[in-house]
Every structure is written in C-alpha cells, then in structure tokens.
PDB file of N, CA and C in Angstrom:
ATOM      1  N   UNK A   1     -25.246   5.952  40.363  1.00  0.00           N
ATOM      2  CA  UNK A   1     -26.509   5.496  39.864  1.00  0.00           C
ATOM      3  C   UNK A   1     -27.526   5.651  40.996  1.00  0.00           C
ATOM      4  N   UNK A   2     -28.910   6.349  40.365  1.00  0.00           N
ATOM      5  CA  UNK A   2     -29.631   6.708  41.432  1.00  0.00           C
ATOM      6  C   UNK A   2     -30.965   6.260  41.330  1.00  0.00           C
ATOM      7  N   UNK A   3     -31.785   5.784  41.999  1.00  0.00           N
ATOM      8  CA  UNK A   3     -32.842   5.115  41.388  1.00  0.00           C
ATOM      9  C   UNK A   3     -34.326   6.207  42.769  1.00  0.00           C
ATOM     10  N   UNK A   4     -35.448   6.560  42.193  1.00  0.00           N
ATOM     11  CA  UNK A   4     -36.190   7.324  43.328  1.00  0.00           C
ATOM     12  C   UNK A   4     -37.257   6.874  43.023  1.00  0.00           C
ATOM     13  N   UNK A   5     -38.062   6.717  44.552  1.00  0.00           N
ATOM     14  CA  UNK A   5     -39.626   6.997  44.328  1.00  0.00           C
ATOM     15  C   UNK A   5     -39.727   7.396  45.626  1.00  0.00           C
ATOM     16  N   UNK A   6     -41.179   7.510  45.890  1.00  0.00           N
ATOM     17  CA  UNK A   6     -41.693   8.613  46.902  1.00  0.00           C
ATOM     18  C   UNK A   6     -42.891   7.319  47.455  1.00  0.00           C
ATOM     19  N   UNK A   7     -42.413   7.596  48.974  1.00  0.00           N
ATOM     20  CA  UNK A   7     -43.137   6.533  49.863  1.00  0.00           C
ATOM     21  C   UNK A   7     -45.004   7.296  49.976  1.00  0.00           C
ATOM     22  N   UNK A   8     -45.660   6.753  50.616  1.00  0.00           N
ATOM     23  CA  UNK A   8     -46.754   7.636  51.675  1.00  0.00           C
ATOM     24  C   UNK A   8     -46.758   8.824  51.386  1.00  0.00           C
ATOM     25  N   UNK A   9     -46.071   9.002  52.351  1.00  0.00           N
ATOM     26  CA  UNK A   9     -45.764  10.356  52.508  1.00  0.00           C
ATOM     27  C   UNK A   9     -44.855  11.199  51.905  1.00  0.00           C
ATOM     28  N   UNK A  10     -44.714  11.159  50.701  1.00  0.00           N
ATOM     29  CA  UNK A  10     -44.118  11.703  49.928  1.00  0.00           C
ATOM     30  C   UNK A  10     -42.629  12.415  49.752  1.00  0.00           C
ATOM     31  N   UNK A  11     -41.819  11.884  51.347  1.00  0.00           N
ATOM     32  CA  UNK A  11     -40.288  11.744  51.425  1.00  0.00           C
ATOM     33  C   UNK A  11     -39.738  10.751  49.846  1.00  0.00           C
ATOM     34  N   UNK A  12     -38.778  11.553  49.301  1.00  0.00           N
ATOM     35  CA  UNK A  12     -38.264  10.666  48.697  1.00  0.00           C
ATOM     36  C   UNK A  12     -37.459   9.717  49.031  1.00  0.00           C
ATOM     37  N   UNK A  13     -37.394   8.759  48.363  1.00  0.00           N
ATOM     38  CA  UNK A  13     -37.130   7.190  48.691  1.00  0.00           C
ATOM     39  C   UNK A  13     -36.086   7.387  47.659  1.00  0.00           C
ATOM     40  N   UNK A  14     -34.536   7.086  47.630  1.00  0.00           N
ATOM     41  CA  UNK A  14     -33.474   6.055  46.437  1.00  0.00           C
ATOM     42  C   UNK A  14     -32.560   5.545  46.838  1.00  0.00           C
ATOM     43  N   UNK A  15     -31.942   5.115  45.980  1.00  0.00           N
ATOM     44  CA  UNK A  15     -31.017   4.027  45.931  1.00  0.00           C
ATOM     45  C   UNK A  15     -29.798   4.375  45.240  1.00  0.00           C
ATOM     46  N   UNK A  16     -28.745   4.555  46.628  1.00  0.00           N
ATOM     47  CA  UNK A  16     -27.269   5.187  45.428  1.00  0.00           C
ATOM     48  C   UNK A  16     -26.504   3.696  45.756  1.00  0.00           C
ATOM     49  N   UNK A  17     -25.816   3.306  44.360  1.00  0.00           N
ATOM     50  CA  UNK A  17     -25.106   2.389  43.902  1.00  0.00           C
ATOM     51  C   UNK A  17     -23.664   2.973  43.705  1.00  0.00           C
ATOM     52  N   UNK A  18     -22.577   2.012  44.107  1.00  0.00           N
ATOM     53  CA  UNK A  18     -20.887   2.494  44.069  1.00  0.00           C
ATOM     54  C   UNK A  18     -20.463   1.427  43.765  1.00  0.00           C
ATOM     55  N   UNK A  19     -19.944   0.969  43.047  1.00  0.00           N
ATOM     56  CA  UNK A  19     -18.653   0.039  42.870  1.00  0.00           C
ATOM     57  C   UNK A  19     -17.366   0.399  43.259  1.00  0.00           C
ATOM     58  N   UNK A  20     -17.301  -0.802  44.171  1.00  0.00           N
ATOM     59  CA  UNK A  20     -15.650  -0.557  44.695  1.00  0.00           C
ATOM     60  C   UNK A  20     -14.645  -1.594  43.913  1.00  0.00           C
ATOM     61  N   UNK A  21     -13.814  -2.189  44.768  1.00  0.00           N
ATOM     62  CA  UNK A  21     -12.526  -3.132  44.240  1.00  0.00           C
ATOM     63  C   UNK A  21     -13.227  -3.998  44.105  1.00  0.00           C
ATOM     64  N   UNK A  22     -13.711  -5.017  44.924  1.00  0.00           N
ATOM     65  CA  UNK A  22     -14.297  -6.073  44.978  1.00  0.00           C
ATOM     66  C   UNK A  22     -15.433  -6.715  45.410  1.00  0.00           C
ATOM     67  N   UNK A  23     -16.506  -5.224  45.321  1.00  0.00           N
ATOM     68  CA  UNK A  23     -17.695  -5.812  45.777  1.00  0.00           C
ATOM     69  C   UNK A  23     -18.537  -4.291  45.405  1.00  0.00           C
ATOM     70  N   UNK A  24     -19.544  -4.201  45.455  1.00  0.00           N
ATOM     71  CA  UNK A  24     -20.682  -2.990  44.982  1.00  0.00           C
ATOM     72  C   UNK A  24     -21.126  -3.014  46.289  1.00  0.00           C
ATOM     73  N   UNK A  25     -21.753  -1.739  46.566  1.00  0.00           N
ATOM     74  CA  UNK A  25     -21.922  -1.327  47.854  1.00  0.00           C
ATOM     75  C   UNK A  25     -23.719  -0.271  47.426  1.00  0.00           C
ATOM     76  N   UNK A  26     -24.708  -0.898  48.408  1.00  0.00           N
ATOM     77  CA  UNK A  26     -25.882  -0.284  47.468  1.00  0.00           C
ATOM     78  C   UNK A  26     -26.951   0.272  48.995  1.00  0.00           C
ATOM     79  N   UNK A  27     -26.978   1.699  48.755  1.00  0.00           N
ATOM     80  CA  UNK A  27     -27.660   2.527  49.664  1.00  0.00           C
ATOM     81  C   UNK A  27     -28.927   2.416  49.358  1.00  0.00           C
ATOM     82  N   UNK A  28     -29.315   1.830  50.573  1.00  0.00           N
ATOM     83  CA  UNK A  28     -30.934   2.804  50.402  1.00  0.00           C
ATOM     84  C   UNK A  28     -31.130   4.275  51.273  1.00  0.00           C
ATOM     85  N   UNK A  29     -31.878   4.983  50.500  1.00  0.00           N
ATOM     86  CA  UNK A  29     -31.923   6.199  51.350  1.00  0.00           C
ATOM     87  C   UNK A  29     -33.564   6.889  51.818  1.00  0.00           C
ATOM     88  N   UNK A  30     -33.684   7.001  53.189  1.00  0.00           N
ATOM     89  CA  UNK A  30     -35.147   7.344  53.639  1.00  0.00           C
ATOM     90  C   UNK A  30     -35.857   5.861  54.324  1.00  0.00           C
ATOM     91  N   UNK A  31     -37.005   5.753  53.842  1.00  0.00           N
ATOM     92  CA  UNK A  31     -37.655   4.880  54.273  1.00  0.00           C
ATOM     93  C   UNK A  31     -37.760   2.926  53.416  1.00  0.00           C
ATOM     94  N   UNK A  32     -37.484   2.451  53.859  1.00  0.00           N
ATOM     95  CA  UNK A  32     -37.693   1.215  53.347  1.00  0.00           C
ATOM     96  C   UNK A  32     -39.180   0.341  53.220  1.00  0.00           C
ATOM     97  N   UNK A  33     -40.206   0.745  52.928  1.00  0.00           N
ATOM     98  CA  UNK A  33     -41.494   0.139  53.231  1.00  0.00           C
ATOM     99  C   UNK A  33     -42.134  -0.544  52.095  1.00  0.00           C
ATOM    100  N   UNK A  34     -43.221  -1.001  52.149  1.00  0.00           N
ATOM    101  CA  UNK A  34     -43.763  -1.633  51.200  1.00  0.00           C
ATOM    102  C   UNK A  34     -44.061  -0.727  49.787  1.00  0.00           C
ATOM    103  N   UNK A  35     -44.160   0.702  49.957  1.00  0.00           N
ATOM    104  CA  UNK A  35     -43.943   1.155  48.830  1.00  0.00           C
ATOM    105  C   UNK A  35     -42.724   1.231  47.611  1.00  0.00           C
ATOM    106  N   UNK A  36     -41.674   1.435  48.640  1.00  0.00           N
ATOM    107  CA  UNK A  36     -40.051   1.782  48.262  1.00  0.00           C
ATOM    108  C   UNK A  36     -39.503   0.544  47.982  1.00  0.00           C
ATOM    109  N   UNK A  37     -39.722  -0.727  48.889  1.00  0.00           N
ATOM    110  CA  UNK A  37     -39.039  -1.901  49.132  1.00  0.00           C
ATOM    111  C   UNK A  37     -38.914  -2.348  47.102  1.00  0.00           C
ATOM    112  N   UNK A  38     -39.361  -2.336  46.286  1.00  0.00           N
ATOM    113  CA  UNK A  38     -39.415  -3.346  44.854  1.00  0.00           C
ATOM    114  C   UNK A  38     -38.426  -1.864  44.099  1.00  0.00           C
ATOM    115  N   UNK A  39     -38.333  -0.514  44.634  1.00  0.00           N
ATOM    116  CA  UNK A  39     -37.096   0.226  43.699  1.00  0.00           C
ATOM    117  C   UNK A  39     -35.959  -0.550  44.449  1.00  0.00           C
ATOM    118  N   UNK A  40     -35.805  -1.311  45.697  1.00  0.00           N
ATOM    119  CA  UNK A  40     -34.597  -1.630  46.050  1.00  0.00           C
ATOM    120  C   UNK A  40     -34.526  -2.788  45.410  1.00  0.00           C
ATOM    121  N   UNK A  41     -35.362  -3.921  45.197  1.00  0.00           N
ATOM    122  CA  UNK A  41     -35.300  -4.824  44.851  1.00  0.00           C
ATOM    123  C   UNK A  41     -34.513  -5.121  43.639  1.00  0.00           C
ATOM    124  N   UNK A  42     -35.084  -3.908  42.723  1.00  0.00           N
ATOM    125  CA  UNK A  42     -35.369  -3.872  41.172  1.00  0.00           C
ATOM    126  C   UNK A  42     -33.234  -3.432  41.049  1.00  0.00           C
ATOM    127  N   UNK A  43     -33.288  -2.588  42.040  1.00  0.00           N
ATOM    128  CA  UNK A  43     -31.585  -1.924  42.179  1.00  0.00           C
ATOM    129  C   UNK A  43     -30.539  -3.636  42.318  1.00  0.00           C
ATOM    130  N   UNK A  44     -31.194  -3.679  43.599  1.00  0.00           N
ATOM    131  CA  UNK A  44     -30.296  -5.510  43.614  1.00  0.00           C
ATOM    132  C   UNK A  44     -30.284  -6.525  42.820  1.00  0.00           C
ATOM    133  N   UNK A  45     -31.194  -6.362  41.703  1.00  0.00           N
ATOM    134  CA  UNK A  45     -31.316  -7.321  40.546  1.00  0.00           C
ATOM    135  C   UNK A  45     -30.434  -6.920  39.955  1.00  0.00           C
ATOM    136  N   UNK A  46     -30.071  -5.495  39.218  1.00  0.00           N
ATOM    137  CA  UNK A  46     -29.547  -4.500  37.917  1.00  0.00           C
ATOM    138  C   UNK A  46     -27.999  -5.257  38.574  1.00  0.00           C
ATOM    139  N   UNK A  47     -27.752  -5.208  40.024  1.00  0.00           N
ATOM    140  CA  UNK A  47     -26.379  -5.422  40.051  1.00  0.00           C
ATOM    141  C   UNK A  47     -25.862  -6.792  40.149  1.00  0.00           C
ATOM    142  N   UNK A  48     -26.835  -7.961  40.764  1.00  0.00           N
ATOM    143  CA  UNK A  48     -26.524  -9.243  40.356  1.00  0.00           C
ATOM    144  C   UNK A  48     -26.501  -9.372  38.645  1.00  0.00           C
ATOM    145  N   UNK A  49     -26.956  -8.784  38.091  1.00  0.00           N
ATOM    146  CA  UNK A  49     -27.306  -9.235  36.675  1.00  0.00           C
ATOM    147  C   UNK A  49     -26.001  -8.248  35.830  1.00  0.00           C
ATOM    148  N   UNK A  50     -25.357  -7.393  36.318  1.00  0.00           N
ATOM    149  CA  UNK A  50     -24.150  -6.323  36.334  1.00  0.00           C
ATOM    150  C   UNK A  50     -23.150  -7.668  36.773  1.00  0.00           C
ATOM    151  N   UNK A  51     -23.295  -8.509  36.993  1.00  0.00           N
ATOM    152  CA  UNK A  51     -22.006  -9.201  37.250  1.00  0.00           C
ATOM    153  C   UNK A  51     -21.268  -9.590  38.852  1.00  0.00           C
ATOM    154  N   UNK A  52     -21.845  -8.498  39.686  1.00  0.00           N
ATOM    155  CA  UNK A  52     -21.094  -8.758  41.217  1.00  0.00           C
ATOM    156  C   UNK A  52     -21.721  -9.667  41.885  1.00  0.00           C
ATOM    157  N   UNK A  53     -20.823 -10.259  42.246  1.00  0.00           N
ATOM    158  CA  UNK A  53     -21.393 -11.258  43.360  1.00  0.00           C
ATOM    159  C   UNK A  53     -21.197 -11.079  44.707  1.00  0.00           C
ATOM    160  N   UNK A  54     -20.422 -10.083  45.449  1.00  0.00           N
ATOM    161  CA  UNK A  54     -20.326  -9.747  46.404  1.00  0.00           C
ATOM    162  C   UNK A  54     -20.881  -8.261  46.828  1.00  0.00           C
ATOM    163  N   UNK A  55     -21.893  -8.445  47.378  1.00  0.00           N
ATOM    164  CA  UNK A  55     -23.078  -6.897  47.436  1.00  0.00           C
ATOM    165  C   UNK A  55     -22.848  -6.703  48.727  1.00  0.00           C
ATOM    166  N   UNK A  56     -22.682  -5.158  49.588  1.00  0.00           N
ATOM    167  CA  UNK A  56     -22.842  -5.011  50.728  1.00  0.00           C
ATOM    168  C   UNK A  56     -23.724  -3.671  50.765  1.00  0.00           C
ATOM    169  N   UNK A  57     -24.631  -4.112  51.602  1.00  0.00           N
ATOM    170  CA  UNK A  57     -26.032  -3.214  51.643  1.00  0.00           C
ATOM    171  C   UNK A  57     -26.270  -2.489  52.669  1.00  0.00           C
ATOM    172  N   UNK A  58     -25.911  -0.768  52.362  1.00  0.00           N
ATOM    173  CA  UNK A  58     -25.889  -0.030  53.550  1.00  0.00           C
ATOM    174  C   UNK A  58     -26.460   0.466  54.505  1.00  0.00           C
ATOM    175  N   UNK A  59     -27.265   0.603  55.360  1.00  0.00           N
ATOM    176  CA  UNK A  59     -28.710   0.718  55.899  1.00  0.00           C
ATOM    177  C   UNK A  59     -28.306   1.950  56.941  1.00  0.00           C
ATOM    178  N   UNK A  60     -27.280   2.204  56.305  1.00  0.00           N
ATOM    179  CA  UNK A  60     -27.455   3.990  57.290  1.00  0.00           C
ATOM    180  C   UNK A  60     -27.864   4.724  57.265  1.00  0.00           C
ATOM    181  N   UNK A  61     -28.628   4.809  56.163  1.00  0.00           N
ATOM    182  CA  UNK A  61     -28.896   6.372  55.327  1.00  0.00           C
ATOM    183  C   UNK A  61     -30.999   5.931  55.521  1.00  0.00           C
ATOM    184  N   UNK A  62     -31.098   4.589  56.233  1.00  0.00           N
ATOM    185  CA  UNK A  62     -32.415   4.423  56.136  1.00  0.00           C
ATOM    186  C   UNK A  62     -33.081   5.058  57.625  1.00  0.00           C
ATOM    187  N   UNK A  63     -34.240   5.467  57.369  1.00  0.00           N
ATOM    188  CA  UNK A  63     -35.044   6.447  58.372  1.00  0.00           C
ATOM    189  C   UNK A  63     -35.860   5.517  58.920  1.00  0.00           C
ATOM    190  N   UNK A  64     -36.598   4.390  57.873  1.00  0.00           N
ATOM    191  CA  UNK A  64     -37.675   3.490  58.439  1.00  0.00           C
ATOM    192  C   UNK A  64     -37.221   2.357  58.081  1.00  0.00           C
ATOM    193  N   UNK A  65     -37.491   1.329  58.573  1.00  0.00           N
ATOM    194  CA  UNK A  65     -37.788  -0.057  57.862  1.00  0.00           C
ATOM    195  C   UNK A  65     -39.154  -0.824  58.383  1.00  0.00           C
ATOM    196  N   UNK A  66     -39.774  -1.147  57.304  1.00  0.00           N
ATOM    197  CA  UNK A  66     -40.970  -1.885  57.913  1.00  0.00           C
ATOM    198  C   UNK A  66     -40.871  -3.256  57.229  1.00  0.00           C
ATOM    199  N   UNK A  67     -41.780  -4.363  57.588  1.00  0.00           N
ATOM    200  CA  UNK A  67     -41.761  -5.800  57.472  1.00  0.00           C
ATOM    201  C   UNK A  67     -41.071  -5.911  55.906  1.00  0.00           C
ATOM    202  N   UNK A  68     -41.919  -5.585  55.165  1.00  0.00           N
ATOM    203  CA  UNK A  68     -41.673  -5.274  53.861  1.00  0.00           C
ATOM    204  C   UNK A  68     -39.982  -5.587  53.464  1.00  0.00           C
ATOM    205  N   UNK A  69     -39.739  -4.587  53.785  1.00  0.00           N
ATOM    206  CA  UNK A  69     -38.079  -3.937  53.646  1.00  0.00           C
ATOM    207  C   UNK A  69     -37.079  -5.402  54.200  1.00  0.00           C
ATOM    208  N   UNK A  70     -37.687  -6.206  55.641  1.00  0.00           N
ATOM    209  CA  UNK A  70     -37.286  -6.919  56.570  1.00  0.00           C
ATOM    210  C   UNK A  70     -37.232  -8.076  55.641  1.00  0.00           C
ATOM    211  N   UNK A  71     -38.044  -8.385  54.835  1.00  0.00           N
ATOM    212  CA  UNK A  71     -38.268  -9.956  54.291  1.00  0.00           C
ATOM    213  C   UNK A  71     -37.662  -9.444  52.913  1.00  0.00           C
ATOM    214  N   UNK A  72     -37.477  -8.024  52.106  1.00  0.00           N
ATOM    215  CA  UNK A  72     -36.325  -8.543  51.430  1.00  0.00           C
ATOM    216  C   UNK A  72     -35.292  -8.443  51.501  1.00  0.00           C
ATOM    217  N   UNK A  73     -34.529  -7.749  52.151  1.00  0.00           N
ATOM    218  CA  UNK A  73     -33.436  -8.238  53.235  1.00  0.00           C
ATOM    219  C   UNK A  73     -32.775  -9.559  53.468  1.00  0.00           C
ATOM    220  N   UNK A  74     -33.766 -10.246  53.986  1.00  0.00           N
ATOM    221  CA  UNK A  74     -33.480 -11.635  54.489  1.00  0.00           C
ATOM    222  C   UNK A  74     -33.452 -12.711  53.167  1.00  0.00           C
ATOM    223  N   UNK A  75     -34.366 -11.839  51.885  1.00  0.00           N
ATOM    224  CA  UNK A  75     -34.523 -13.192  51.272  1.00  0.00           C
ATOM    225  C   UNK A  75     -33.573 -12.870  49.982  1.00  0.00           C
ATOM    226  N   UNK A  76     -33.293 -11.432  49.770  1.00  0.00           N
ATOM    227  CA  UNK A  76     -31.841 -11.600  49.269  1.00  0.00           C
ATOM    228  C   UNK A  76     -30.752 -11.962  50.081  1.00  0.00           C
ATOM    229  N   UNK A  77     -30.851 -11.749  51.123  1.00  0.00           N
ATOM    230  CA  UNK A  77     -29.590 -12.798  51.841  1.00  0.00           C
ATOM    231  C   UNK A  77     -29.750 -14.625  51.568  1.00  0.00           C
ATOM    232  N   UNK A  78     -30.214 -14.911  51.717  1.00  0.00           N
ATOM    233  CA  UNK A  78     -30.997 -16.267  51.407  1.00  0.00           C
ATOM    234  C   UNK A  78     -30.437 -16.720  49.965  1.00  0.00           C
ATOM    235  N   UNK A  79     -31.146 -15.873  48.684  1.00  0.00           N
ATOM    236  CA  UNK A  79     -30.496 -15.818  47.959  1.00  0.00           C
ATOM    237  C   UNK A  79     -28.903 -16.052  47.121  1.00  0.00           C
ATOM    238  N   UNK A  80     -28.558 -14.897  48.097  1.00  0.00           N
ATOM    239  CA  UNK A  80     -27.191 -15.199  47.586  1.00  0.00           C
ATOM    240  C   UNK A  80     -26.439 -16.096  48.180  1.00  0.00           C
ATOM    241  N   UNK A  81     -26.660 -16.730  49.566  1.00  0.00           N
ATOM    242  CA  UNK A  81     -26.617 -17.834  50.306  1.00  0.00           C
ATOM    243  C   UNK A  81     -26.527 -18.849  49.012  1.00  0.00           C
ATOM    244  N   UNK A  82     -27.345 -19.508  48.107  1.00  0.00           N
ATOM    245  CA  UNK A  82     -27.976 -20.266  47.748  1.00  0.00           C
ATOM    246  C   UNK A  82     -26.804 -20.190  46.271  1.00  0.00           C
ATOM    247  N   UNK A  83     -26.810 -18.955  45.692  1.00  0.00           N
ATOM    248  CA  UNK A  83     -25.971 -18.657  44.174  1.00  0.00           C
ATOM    249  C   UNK A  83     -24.591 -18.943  44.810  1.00  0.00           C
ATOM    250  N   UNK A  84     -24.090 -18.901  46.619  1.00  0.00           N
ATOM    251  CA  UNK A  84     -22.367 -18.686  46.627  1.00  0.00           C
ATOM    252  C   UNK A  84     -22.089 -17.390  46.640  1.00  0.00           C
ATOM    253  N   UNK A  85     -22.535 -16.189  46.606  1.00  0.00           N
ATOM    254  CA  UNK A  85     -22.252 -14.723  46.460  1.00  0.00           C
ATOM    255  C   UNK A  85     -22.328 -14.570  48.179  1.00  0.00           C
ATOM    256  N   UNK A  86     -21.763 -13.139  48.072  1.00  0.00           N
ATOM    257  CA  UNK A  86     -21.396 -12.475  49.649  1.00  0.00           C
ATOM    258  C   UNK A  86     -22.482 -11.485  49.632  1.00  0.00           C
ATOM    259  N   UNK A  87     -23.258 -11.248  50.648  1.00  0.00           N
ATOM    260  CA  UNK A  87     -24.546 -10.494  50.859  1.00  0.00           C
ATOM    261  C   UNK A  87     -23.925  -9.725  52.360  1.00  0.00           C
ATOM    262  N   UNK A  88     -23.219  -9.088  52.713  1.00  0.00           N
ATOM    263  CA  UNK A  88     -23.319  -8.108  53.917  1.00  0.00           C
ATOM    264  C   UNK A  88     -23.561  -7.360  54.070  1.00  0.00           C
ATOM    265  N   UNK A  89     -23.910  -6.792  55.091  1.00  0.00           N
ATOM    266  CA  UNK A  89     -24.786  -5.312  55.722  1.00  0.00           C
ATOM    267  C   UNK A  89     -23.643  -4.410  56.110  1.00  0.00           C
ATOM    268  N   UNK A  90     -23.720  -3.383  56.130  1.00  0.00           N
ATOM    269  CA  UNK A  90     -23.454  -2.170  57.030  1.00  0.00           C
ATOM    270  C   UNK A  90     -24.711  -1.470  58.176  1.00  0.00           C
ATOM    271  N   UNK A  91     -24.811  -1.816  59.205  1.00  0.00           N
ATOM    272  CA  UNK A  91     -25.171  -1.729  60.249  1.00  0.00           C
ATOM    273  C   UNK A  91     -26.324  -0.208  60.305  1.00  0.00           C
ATOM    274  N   UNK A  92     -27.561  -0.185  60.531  1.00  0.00           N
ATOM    275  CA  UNK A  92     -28.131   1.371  60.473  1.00  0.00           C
ATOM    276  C   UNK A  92     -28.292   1.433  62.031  1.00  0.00           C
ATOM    277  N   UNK A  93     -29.435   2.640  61.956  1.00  0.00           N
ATOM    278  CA  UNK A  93     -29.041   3.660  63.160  1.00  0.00           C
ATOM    279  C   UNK A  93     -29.897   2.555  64.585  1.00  0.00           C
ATOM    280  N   UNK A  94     -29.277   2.490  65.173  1.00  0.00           N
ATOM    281  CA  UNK A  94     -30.302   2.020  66.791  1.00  0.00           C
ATOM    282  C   UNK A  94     -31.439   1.652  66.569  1.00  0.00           C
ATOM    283  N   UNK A  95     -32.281   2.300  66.230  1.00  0.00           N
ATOM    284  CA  UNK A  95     -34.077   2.251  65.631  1.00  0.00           C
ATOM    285  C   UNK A  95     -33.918   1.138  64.414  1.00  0.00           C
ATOM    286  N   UNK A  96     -32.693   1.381  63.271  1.00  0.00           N
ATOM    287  CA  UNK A  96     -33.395   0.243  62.108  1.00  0.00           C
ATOM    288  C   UNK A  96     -32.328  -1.386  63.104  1.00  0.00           C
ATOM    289  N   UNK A  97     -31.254  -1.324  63.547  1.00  0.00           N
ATOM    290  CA  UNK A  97     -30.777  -2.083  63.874  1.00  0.00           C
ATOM    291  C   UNK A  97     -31.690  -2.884  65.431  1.00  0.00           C
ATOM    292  N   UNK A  98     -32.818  -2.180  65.963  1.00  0.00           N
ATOM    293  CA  UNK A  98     -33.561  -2.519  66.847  1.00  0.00           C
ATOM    294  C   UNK A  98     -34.761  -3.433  66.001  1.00  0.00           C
ATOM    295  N   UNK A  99     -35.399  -2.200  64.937  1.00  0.00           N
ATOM    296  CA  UNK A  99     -36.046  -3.282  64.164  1.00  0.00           C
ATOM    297  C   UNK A  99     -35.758  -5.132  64.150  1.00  0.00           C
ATOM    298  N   UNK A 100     -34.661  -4.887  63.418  1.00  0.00           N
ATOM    299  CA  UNK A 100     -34.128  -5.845  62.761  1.00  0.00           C
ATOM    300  C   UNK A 100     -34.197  -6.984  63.905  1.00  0.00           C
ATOM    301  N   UNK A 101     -33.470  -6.674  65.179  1.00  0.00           N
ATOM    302  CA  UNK A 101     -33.362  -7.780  66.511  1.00  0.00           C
ATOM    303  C   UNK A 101     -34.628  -8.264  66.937  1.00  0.00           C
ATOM    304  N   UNK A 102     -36.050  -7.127  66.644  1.00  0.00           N
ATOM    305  CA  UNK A 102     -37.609  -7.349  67.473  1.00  0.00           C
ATOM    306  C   UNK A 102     -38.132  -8.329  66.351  1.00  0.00           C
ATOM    307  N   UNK A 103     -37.900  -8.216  64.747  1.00  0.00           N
ATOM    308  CA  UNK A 103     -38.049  -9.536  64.180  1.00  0.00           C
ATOM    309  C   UNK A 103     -37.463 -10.600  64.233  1.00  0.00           C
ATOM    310  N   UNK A 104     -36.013 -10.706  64.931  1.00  0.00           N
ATOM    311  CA  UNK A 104     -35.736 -11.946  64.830  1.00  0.00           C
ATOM    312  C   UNK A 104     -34.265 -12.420  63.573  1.00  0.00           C
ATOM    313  N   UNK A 105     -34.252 -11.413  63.261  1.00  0.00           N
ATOM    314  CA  UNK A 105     -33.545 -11.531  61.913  1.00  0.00           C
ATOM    315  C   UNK A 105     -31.698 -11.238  61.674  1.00  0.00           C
ATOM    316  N   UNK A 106     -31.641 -10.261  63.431  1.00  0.00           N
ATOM    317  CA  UNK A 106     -30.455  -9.519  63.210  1.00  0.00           C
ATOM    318  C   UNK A 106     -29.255 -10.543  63.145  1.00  0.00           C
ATOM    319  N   UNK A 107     -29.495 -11.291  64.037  1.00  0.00           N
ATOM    320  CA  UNK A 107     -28.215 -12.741  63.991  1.00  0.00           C
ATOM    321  C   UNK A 107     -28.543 -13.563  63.149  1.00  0.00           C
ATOM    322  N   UNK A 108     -28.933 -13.529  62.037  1.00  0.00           N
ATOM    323  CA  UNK A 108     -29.158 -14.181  60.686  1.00  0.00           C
ATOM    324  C   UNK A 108     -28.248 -13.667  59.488  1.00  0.00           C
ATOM    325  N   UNK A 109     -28.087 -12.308  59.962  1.00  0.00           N
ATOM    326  CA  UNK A 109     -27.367 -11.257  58.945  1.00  0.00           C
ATOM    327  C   UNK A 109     -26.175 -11.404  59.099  1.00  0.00           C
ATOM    328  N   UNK A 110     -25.499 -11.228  58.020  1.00  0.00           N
ATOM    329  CA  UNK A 110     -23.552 -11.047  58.722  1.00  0.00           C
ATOM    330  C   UNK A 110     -23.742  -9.398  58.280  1.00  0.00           C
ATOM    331  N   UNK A 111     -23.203  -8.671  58.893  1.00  0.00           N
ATOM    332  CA  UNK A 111     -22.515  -7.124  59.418  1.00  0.00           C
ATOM    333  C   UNK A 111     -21.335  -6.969  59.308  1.00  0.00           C
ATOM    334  N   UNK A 112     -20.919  -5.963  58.278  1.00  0.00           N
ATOM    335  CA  UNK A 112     -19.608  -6.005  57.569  1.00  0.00           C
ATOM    336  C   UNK A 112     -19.017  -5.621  59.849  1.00  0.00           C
ATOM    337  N   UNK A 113     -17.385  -5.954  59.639  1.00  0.00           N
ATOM    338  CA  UNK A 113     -17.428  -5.050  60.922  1.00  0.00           C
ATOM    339  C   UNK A 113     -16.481  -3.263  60.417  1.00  0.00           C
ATOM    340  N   UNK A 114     -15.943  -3.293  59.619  1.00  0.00           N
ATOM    341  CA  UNK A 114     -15.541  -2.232  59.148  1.00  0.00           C
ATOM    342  C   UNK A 114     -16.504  -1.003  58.524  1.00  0.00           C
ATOM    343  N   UNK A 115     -17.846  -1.414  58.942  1.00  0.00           N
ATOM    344  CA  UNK A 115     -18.717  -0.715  58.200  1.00  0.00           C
ATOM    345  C   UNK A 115     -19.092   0.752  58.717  1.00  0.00           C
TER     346      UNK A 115
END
C-alpha cells in the first residue's frame, strides 16, 4: 500500500505500508515536512483503524524531516502511549537521527534495536 504526494519541490513524497507477524511496519519515503507530514498522518490513522496496535515507523528511507514531521512523530507516540499500543522507530540516517536529538525528542522515542 502506497500513499504519494509531492513536497515544494516537487520530489515525491509516500508512504509504503507492510504487515508483518505482529506488528505493521510504515515507511515514509523522501521528505517529511509540513507539506507531506498529514499523507503520513492520514497512513497512521488507516492502520490504527486496520486494527494494529503495534506500529513501527521506519525513518530510513526519509531525506528531510522538518518540525512538522517532528511533532507528529512525538504525538503519535504520545498517542499510542495513552491507547496501550507499541509505537517504535527504526532509526534514519545521521542527519534525520541528528534532527531528532537538536529538538530534544530522540530519548523520548523507543528505537526498535533490531532495526
């Protein structure tokens, strides 16, 4: 399942979705910004509302992340905090995982470690 839109600058932006054994696993791909950030959103709804409660959200395949991207991140983590569901990351590249530490946010996250 693939979900696209096109940031700024007209890189495409989507979202590939996998179901595994016991948890859905949901890519974003390209940039994460205030344009792109509500197709991811809209993706993490389809699969809480699909039934899984254990989501792990891959951030390798992301090029940018800006504030945007950062606060929903955190506030679907929050979220599923709140429902009892498992919200983990798979870790992105130096640059988005630097992001993440200059807001403040990275030791807030749990990080699959097998990721």
């Amino acid at each position: 399942m693939t979900h696209e839109t096109r940031s700024q600058d007209q890189r495409p932006f989507h979202v590939d979705v996998r179901s595994e054994r016991d948890h859905v696993v949901v890519v974003p791909v390209g940039e994460l910004d205030i344009v792109t950030a509500p197709a991811l959103e809209q993706q993490l709804r389809k699969v809480e509302e699909a039934g899984f409660a254990s989501i792990v959200l891959d951030l390798s395949a992301l090029e940018f992340l800006d504030s945007s991207g950062i606060r929903l991140i955190v506030g679907r983590d929050q979220l599923a905090r709140s429902n009892g569901h498992d919200f983990t990351l798979i870790e992105g590249s130096a640059t988005i995982q630097r992001t993440l530490r200059l807001a403040g946010v990275a030791d807030l996250l749990t990080f699959r470690a097998d990721g």
